[in-house]
Each structure stands twice: as structure tokens, then as C-alpha cells.
Protein backbone atom coordinates (compact mmCIF):
# COMPACT_ATOMS: atom_id res chain seq x y z
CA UNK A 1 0.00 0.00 0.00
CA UNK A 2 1.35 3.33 -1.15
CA UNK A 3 0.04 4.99 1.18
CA UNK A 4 2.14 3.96 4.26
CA UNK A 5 5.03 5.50 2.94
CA UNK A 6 6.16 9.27 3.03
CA UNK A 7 5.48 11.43 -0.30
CA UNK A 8 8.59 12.33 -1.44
CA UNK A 9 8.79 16.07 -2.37
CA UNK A 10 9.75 16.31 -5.49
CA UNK A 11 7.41 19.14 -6.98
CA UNK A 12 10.18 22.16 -6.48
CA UNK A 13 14.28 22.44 -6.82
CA UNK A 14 16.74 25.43 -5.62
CA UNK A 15 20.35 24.99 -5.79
CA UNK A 16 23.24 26.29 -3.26
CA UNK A 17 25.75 27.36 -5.32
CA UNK A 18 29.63 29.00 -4.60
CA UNK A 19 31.44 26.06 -4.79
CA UNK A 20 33.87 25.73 -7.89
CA UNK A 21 34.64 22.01 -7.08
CA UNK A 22 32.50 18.71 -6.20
CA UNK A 23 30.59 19.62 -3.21
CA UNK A 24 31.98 16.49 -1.08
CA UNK A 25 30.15 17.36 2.15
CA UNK A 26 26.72 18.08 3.77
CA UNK A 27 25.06 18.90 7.07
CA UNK A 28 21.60 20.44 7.87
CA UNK A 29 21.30 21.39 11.61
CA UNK A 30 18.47 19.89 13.36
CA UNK A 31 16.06 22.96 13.03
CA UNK A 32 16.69 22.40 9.33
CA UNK A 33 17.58 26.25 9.35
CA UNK A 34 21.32 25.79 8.33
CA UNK A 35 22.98 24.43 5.88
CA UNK A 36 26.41 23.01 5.73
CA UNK A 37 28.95 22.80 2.49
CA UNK A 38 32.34 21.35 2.16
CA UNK A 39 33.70 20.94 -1.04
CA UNK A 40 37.09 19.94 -3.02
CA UNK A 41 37.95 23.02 -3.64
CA UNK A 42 39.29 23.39 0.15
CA UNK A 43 36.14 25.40 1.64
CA UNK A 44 33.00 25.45 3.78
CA UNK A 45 30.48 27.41 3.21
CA UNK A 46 27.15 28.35 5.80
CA UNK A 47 23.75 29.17 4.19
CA UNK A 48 21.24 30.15 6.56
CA UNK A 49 17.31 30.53 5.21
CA UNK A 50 16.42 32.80 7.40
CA UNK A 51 18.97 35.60 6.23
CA UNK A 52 19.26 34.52 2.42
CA UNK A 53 17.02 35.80 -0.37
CA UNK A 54 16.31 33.78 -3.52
CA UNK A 55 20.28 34.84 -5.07
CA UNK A 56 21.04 32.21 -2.27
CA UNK A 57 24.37 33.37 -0.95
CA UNK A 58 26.36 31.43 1.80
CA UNK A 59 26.90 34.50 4.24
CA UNK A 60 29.98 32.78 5.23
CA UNK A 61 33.10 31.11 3.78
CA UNK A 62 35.97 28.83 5.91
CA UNK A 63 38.83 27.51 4.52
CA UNK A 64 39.57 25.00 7.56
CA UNK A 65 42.95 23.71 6.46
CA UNK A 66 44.53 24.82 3.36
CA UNK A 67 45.25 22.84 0.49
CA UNK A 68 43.04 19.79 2.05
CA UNK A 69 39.52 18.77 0.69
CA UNK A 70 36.74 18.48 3.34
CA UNK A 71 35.49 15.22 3.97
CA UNK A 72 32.57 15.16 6.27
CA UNK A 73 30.51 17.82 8.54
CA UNK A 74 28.41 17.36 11.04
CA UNK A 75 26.51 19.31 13.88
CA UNK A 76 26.47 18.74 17.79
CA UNK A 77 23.24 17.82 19.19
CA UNK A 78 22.37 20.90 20.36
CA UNK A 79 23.54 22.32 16.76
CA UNK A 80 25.65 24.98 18.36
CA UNK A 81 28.92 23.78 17.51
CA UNK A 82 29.52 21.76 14.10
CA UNK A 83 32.67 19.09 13.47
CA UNK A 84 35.10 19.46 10.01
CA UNK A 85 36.86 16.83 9.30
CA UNK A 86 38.89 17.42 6.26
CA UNK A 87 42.05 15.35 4.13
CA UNK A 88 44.84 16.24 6.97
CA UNK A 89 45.40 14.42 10.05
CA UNK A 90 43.12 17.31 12.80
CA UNK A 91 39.53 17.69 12.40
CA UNK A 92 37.98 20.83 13.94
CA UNK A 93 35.39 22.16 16.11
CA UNK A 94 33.84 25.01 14.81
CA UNK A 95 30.74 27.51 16.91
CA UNK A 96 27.24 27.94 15.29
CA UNK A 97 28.58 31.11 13.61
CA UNK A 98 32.03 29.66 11.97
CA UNK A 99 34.37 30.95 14.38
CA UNK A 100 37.20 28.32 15.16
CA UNK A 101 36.99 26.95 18.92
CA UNK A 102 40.10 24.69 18.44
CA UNK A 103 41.41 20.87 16.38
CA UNK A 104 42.19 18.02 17.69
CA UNK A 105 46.19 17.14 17.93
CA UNK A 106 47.78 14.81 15.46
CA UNK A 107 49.42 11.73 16.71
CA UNK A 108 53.44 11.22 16.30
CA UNK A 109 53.68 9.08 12.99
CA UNK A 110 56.85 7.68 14.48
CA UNK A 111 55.14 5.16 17.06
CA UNK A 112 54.16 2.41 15.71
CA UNK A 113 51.59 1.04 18.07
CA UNK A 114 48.54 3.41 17.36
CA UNK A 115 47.28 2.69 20.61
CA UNK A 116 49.99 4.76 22.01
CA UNK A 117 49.44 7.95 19.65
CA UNK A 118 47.48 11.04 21.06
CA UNK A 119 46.10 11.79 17.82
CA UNK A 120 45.49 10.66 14.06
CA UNK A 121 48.47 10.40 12.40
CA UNK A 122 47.63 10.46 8.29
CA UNK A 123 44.53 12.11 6.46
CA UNK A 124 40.87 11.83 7.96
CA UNK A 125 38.00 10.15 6.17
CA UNK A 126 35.20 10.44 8.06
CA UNK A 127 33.66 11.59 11.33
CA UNK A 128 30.17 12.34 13.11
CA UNK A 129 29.42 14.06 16.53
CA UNK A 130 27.65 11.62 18.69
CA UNK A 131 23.77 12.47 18.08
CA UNK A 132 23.14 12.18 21.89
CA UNK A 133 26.26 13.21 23.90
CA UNK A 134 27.33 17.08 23.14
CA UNK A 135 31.07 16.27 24.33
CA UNK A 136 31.86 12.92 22.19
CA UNK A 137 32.84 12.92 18.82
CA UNK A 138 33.74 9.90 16.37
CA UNK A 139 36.73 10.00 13.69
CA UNK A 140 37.91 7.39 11.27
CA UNK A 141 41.32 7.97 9.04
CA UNK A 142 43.86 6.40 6.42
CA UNK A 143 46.21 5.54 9.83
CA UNK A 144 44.10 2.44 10.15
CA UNK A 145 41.85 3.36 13.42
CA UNK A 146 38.61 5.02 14.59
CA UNK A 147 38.79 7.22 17.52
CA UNK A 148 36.05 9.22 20.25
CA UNK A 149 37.40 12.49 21.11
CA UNK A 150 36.02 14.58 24.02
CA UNK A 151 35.24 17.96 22.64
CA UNK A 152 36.47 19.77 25.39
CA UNK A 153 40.00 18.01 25.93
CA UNK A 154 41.79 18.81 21.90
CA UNK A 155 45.28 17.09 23.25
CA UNK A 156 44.36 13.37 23.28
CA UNK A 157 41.34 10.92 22.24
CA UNK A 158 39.78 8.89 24.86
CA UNK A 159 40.15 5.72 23.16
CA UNK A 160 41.40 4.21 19.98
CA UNK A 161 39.99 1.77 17.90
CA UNK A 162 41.78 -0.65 16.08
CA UNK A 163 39.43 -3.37 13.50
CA UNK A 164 40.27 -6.45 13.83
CA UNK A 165 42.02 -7.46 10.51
CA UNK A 166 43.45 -10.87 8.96
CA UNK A 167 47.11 -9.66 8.69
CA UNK A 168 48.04 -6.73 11.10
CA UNK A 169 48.50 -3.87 8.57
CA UNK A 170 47.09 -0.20 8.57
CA UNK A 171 44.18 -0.53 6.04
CA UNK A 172 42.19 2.77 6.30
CA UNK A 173 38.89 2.95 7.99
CA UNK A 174 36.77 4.57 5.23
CA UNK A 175 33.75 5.89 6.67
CA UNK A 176 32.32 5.86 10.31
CA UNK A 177 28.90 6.57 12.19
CA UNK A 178 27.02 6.94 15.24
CA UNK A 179 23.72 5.09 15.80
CA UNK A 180 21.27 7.25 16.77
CA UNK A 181 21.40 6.46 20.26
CA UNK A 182 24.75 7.04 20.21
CA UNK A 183 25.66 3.29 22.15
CA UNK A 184 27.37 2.29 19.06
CA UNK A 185 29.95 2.98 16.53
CA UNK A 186 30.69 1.56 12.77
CA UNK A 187 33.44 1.49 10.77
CA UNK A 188 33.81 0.39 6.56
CA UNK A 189 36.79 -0.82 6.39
CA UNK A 190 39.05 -0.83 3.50
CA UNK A 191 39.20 -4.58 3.31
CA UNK A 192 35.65 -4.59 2.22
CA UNK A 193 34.60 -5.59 5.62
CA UNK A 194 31.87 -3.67 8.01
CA UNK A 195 32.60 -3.95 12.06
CA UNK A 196 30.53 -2.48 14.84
CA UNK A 197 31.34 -1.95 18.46
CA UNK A 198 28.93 -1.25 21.63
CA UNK A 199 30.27 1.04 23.64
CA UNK A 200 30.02 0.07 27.47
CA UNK A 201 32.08 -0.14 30.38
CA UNK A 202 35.60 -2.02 30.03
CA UNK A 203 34.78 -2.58 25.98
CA UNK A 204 38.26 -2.82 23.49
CA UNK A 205 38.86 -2.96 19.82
CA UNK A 206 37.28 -6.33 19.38
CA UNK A 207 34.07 -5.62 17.36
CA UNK A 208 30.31 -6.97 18.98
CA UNK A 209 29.69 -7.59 14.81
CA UNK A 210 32.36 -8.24 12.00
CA UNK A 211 30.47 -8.66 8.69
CA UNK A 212 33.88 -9.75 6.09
CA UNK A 213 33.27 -9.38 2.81
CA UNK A 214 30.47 -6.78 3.07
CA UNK A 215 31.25 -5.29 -0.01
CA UNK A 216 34.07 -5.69 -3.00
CA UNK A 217 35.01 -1.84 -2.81
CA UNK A 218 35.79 1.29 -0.52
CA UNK A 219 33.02 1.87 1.96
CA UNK A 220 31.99 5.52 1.21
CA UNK A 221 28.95 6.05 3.32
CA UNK A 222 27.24 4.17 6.74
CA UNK A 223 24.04 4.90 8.67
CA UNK A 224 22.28 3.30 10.77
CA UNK A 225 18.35 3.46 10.64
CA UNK A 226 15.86 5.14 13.34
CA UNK A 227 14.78 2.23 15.29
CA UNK A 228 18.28 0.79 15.06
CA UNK A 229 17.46 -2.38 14.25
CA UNK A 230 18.78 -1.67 10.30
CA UNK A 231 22.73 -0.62 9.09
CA UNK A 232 22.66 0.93 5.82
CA UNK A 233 25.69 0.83 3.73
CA UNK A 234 27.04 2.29 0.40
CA UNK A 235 30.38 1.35 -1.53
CA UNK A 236 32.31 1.85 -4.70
CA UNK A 237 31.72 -1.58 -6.08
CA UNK A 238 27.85 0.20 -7.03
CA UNK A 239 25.87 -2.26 -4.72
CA UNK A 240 23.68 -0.72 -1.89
CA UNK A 241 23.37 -2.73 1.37
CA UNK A 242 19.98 -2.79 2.97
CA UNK A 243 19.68 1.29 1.53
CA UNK A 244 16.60 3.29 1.62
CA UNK A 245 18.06 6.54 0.12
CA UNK A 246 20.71 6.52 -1.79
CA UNK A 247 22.85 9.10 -4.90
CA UNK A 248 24.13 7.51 -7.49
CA UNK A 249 27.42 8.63 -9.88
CA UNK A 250 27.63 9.52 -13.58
CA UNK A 251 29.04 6.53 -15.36
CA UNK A 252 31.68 6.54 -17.64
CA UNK A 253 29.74 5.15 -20.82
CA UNK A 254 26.57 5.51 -18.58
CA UNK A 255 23.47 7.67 -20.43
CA UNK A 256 22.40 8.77 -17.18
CA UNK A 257 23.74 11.16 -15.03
CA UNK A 258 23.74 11.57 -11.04
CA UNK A 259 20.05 10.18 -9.67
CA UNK A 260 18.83 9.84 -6.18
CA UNK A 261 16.83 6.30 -5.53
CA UNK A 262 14.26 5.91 -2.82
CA UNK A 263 14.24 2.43 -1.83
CA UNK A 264 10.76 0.71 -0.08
CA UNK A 265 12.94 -0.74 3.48
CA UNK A 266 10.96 -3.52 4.55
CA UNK A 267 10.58 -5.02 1.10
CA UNK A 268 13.92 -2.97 -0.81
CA UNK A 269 11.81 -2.24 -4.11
CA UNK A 270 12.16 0.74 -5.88
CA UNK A 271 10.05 3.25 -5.02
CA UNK A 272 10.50 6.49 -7.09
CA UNK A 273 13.82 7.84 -8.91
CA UNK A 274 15.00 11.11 -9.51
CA UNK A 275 17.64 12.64 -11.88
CA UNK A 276 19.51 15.12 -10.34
CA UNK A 277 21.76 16.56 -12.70
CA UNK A 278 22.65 15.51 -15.90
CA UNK A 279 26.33 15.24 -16.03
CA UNK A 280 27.45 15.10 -12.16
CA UNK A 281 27.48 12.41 -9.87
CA UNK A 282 25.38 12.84 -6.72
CA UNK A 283 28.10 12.86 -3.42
CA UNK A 284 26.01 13.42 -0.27
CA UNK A 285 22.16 13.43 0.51
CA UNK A 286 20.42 13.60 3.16
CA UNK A 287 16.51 13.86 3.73
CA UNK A 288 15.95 16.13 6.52
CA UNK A 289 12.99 14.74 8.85
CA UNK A 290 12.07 18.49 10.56
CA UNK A 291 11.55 20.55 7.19
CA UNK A 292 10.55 17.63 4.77
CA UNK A 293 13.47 18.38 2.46
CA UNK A 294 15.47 16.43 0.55
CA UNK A 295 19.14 17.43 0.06
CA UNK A 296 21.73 16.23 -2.89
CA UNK A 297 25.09 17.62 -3.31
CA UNK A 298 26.91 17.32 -6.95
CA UNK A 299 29.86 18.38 -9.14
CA UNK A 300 33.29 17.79 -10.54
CA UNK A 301 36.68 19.72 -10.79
CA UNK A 302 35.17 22.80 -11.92
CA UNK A 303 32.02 23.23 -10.18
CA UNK A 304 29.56 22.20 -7.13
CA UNK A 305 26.55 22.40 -6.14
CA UNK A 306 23.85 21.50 -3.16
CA UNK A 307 20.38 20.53 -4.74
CA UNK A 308 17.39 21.12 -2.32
CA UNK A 309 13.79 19.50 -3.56
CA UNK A 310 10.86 20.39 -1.40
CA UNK A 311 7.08 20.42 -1.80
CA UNK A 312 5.50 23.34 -1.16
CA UNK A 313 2.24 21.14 -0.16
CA UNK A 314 4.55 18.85 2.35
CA UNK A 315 7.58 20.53 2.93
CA UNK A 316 7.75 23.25 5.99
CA UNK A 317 10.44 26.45 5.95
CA UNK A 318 13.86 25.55 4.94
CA UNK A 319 14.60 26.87 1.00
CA UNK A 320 10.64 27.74 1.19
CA UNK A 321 11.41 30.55 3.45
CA UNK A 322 14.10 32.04 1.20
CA UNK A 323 12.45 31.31 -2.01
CA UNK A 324 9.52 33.74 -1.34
CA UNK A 325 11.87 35.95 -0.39
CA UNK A 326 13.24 37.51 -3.92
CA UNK A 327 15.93 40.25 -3.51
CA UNK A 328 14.00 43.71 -3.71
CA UNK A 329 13.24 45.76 -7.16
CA UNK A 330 14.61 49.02 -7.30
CA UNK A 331 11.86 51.68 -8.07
CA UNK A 332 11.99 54.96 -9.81
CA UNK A 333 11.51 56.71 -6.22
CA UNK A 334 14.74 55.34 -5.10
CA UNK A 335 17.01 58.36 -4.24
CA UNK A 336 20.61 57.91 -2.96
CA UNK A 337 22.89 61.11 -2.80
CA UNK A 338 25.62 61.11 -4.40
CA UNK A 339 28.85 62.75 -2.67
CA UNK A 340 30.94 65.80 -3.85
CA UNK A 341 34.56 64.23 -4.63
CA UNK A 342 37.38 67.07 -4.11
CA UNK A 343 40.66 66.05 -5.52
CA UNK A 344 43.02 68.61 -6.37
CA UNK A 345 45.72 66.64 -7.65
CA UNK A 346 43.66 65.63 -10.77
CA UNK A 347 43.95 69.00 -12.03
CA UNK A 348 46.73 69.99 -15.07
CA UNK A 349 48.42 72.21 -12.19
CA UNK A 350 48.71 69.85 -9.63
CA UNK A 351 50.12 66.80 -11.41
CA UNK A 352 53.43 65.36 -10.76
CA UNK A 353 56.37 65.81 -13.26
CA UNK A 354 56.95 62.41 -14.96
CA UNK A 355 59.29 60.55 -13.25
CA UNK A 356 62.80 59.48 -14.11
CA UNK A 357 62.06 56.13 -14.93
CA UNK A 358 58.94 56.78 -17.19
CA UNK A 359 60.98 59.10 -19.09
CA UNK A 360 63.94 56.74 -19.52
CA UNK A 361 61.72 54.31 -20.89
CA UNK A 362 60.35 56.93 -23.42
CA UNK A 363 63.68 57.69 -24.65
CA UNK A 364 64.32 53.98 -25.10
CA UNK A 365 61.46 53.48 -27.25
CA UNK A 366 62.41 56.34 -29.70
CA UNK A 367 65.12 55.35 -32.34
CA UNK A 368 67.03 58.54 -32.92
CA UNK A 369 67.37 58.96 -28.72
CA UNK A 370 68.62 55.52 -28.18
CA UNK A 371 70.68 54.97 -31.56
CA UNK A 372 69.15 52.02 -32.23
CA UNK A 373 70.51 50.02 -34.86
CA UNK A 374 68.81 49.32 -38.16
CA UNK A 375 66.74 46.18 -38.12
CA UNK A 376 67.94 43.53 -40.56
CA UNK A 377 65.39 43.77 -43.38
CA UNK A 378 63.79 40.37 -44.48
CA UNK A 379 61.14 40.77 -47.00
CA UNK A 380 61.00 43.31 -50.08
CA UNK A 381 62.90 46.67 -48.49
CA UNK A 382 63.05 50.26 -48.68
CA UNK A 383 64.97 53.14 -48.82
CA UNK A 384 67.70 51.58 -50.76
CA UNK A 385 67.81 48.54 -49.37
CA UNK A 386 66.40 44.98 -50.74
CA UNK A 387 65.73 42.12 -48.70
CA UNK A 388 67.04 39.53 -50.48
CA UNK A 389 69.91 37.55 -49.88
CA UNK A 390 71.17 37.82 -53.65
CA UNK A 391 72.83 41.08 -52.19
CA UNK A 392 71.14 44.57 -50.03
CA UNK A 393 71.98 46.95 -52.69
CA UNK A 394 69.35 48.17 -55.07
CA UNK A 395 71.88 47.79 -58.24
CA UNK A 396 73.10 44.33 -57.43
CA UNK A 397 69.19 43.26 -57.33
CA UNK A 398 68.11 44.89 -59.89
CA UNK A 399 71.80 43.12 -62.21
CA UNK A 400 70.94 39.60 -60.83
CA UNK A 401 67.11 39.90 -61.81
CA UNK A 402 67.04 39.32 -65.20
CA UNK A 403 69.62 41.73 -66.37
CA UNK A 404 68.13 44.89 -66.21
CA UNK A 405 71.40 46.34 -66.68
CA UNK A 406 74.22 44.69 -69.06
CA UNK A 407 77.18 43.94 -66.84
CA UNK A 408 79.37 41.49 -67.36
CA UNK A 409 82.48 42.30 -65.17
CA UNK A 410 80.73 39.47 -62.44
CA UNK A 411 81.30 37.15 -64.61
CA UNK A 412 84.76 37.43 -66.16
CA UNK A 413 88.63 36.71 -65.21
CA UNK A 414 90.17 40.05 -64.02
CA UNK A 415 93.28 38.90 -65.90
CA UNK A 416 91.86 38.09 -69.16
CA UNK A 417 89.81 41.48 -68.97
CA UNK A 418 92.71 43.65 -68.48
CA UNK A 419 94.80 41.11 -71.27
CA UNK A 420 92.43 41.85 -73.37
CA UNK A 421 93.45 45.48 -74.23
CA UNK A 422 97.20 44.40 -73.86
CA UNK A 423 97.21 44.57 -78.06
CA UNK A 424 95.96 47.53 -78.62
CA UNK A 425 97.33 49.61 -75.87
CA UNK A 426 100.96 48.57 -77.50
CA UNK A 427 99.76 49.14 -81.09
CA UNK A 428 97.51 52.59 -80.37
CA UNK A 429 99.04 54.29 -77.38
CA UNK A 430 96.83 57.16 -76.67
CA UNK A 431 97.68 59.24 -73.76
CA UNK A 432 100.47 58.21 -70.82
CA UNK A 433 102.04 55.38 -72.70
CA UNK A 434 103.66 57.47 -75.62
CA UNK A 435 105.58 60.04 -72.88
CA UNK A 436 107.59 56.60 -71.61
CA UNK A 437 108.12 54.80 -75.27
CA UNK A 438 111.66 55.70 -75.26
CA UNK A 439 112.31 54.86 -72.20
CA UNK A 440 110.59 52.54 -70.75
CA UNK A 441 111.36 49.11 -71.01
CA UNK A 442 109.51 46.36 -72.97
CA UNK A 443 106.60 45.09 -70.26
CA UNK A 444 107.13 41.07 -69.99
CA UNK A 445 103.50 39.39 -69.25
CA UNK A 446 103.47 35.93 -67.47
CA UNK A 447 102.17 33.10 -69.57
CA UNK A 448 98.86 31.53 -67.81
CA UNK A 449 99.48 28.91 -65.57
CA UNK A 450 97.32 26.65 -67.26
CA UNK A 451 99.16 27.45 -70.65
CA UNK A 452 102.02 25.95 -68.97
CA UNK A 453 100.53 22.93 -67.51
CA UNK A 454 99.28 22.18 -70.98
């Protein structure tokens, strides 16, 4: 019967955006009047419907360790406080407003017994602020453990968790959770296996439940159900374990993009499916139980985004308070004075000289200042000169191209030309020669050489 279960609402969308990266990240406090964003691109951002108007704009940005993606938010109980966890080794405790109140200490990565280590010592994965204690939160990392921190102590977890594995290595814990009594904690593990402790007096690392191969893949997300009689898990291998409500990523030859399924739990059919973008994958979602909302976050490397679908019939506040709330026209009445700017120094009188350096740099530009040297020319020239490699002067071109003037001295032997008028000179003397005749002795040429080779 349809009618035992919730109506979804799916009727209306608004999307949170800011974020140029995957938004990896989400938390709604338990009013449903805040929204939490962490995304790749190393920031969290706070929207709060009750101060936005329909442009929704975070009113506040963190970046809550540099160069280090966040991984998981979550609120206290009392929502006055929220949890970061991001990539490095210290998650942080931040107050209602975003101001820092301090992060945890990371562990010496030179012991190896993590038991013996006051903090985490490689990057986080997870973590989630116990839903009923406001002092007790729960981390998981890449070192290989879970921990419970007491809020108010930042130097040292109370205890340490180690899963129990088949060969003692560090295999990192990949996702983490509370149930909602907060008596027990979860871990995915990156074997593929899914442990659970119950926390009571004298309890150690041995897990109450050790399901092995609970899935082929990293663990990405855990919850347990209301009545806590259900675990919900989600992996990378694309199976969903017991889920009611789960995203789903874009696939690489896939035709559809990033969906959100809502899953029937006692009989895990398929209730209702909905696409929520058409090229991203869906990261985080969460369906808040106060305002009737449903949240998705998406993106990639260049963009993010938090998708919010209410019903306007169903759903109560949340992105219905801000969504009435459109940022105000301006009307022809508005009137907004304009001040009188005095400054002197724009006036011809009042400006500065040029300085040294801009007019050094003037000079430099102009040829005749700097006596700059003529550029080589490479195509047809001017003033004289030719490009061409056949030789720069304008005679020389104009000889070599098809003889526009009859010279033939390029192409003779000096000694034959001047030979040549040997004859006549001695035959015809005309001016000098005929002064010396007497005189002068009878001029003896060398033969060729290559008369004499012959």
C-alpha cells in the first residue's frame, strides 16, 4: 500500500551554489535552518534561510585547512557547535557562527603502536558528533583506526579503535557513524569488511559484529536506521546494502547522469527515482525529517553544487522561506545622494612631473634617442635597401634579376679582362704610354698557368 510511505517532495528544486569544485560534504542542523557545504575546492560554506534571499548566498566562507579537501561535517546535538573533518590528520570544532573553537592534535607518525598515539596520524575520512552526547565525537582515518574524542580536551582521544584485521596492517577505515542512540559505533573498512562496536564499560577494539566481505570496494557512506534495528551501507563496487536513500554517480559510458533512488525498506523495491543533474554524480544526501526536504550535493573539478527538492504542499520552511523571499526591485523613487569628490591633484596644475624612470623608458622606445641600430630587413625593403639575400643593394638586385642592366664584369677573369686590351694599348698608345716609349722598357706578361701545364 502506497500509502504507508512518506510522499517524497519532489514538486520544487533550488540549488546552493559558490562552490567551484564537487561539493563532497553536507550537514543540515536539526532545526533544518542551516545548511552546511564542504567541497574539493578546500572550503566550507554556511547558508542560513532565514537571512538569504532567492540569489542564495552562503553568508559565510571557511577555509579549515589549506590545500586539504573536506570530507565530512556534522553538527552537535544541540547544533551549536559543528565538526570538520577534512584530508589532513586534525579535524575541527567550529561555533554555530564559523568561528574556530580549536582541532584536535595529530598523533606522532613515528610510534608504531597506534594505541599509544594522542592523535590521528595520516589524512581523515570520516567523522560524526555523537547524536546524543554534546562532548563525544567519532573520527575514522587512512592511519588504520577510529577514535572518540572529548570535545572539550583537543590534546588526546579517549580511546582508539583498532578493526580487527586478517594480517596486522594499517588498512584505512573509510567511513564511520554513530547510531542514533549514540551506544554504538561503525566502521567500513578498506578490506571490504563492516565492524561495529557497543560502547560500554571495560569494551576494546574487538568488534560486537564483523560482517567480512560486506562489499568488493571502498566503503563511502554508513548509517544506521531510526529504530536501530537496520545498518545501511554504500560502496564503490555500485551495490547498496539494505539502503533506503541513496545518490548515485555519472558513469563513464553511462546515459544517465547523477540520480537519487528511494528504496521501499521492509521489502527494498524501488520506489520512485530522480535525476539530479545531468552530467554530475550525486556525493552526499540527506533527507531532513524536521523541514521535509530532501538534500543532494553534486559536481566535478570545476564546479559544485547542493540541490534542495521540497514540496510546497509537504515541505515546511527551509529553501521555502528564502524562495519567497526575492531580492528587492529598485523603483523609480529610489534616491541615494551622491557625494561631492574634491581632488586637487587631478587638475593639469597639480600633477606630478613624470618621473625618471617613465621618461627613460620613453627615450628607449624612440630610435634617434637611443641609436638604435637598423633592423635587418627580411622581405622586399626600402629606402635603398632589398631584402634579399642575392645582395642589399638596389643595383646588385636589380643586375641579378634578369639583367636589367648589361654587366658582365661578375662574370669574367680580371686577368683576361685587363689582357684583353694588352694589343691595342701597345699598337695605339693614346695618352700616358707614348711620354715613356723611349724609355721605358719592354713590359714582360706571365704566360697563364694553365698554358704551362698544358
Amino acid at each position: 500500500n502506497d500509502e504507508d510511505l512518506p510522499r517524497i517532495p519532489l514538486s520544487n528544486e533550488i540549488v546552493l551554489k559558490g562552490h567551484t569544485k564537487v561539493v563532497s560534504a553536507l550537514a543540515v542542523d536539526h532545526s533544518g535552518s542551516r545548511v552546511l557545504t564542504g567541497s574539493y575546492d578546500y572550503t566550507v560554506r554556511m547558508y542560513d534561510f532565514q537571512g538569504m534571499n532567492s540569489k542564495l548566498q552562503s553568508f559565510r566562507q571557511l577555509e579549515p585547512f589549506e590545500g586539504h579537501q573536506v570530507r565530512s561535517l556534522s553538527w552537535s546535538p544541540t547544533s551549536d557547535r559543528f565538526l570538520c573533518v577534512t584530508g589532513s590528520a586534525q579535524a575541527k570544532i567550529y561555533d554555530r557562527d564559523g568561528l574556530t573553537l580549536g582541532e584536535f592534535i595529530k598523533g606522532d607518525m613515528y610510534i608504531r603502536d597506534l594505541k599509544n598515539t594522542k592523535g590521528h596520524i595520516s589524512g581523515l575520512t570520516g567523522g560524526e558528533w555523537n547524536p546524543k552526547s554534546k562532548e563525544t565525537i567519532l573520527t575514522s582515518s587512512e592511519d588504520g583506526s577510529l577514535r572518540i574524542w572529548d570535545v572539550a580536551d583537543f590534546k588526546s582521544q579517549k580511546q582508539v579503535i583498532k578493526p580487527k584485521l586478517a594480517r596486522p596492517l594499517r588498512i584505512p577505515v573509510t567511513a564511520c557513524a554513530w547510531d542514533h542512540d549514540g551506544k554504538r559505533i561503525v566502521g567500513g573498512i578498506g578490506d571490504g569488511s563492516i565492524q561495529l562496536w557497543s560502547i560500554k564499560p571495560g569494551w576494546g577494539s574487538r568488534p560486537d559484529i564483523h560482517v567480512g566481505d560486506a562489499h568488493s570496494d571502498d566503503i563511502t557512506g554508513l548509517k544506521f536506521s531510526t529504530d536501530g534495528l537496520v545498518l545501511l551501507s554504500r560502496s564503490m563496487d555500485s551495490t547498496l546494502k539494505q539502503l533506503i536513500f541513496t545518490g548515485t554517480s555519472v558513469e563513464k559510458e553511462g546515459t544517465s547522469g547523477g540520480l537519487l533512488f528511494f528504496f521501499d525498506r521492509r521489502k527494498l523495491e524501488l520506489v520512485s527515482q530522480v535525476g539530479i543533474s545531468p552530467t554530475y554524480s550525486v556525493i552526499r544526501c540527506t533527507w531532513h525529517p524536521k523541514i521535509n526536504q530532501v538534500f543532494a550535493t553534486v559536481g566535478d573539478k570545476k564546479e559544485g553544487g547542493t540541490h534542495i527538492l521540497y514540496d510546497s504542499s509537504v515541505s515546511q520552511r527551509g529553501a521555502l522561506v528564502c524562495v519567497g523571499r526575492a531580492p528587492r526591485k529598485k523603483s523609480v523613487d529610489d534616491f541615494e545622494v551622491q557625494p561631492v569628490i574634491h581632488n586637487p591633484h587631478a587638475l593639469p596644475l597639480f600633477r606630478d612631473a613624470p618621473s625618471r624612470k617613465r621618461l627613460r623608458e620613453k627615450a628607449l622606445k624612440d630610435p634617434m634617442k637611443s641609436h638604435k641600430p637598423e633592423l635587418p630587413v627580411t622581405g622586399p625593403g626600402f629606402g635603398g635597401r632589398v631584402g634579399v639575400t642575392k645582395g642589399s643593394l638596389l643595383t646588385q638586385y636589380l643586375l641579378k634579376q634578369g639583367g636589367l642592366i648589361k654587366e658582365t664584369w661578375m662574370d669574367e677573369d680580371p686577368r683576361e679582362a685587363i689582357l684583353k686590351y694588352a694589343d691595342a694599348a701597345a699598337k695605339d698608345p693614346k695618352f700616358i704610354a707614348p711620354a715613356y716609349a723611349e724609355t721605358q722598357p719592354e713590359p714582360v706578361f706571365a704566360k697563364s698557368d694553365s698554358e704551362e701545364e698544358k
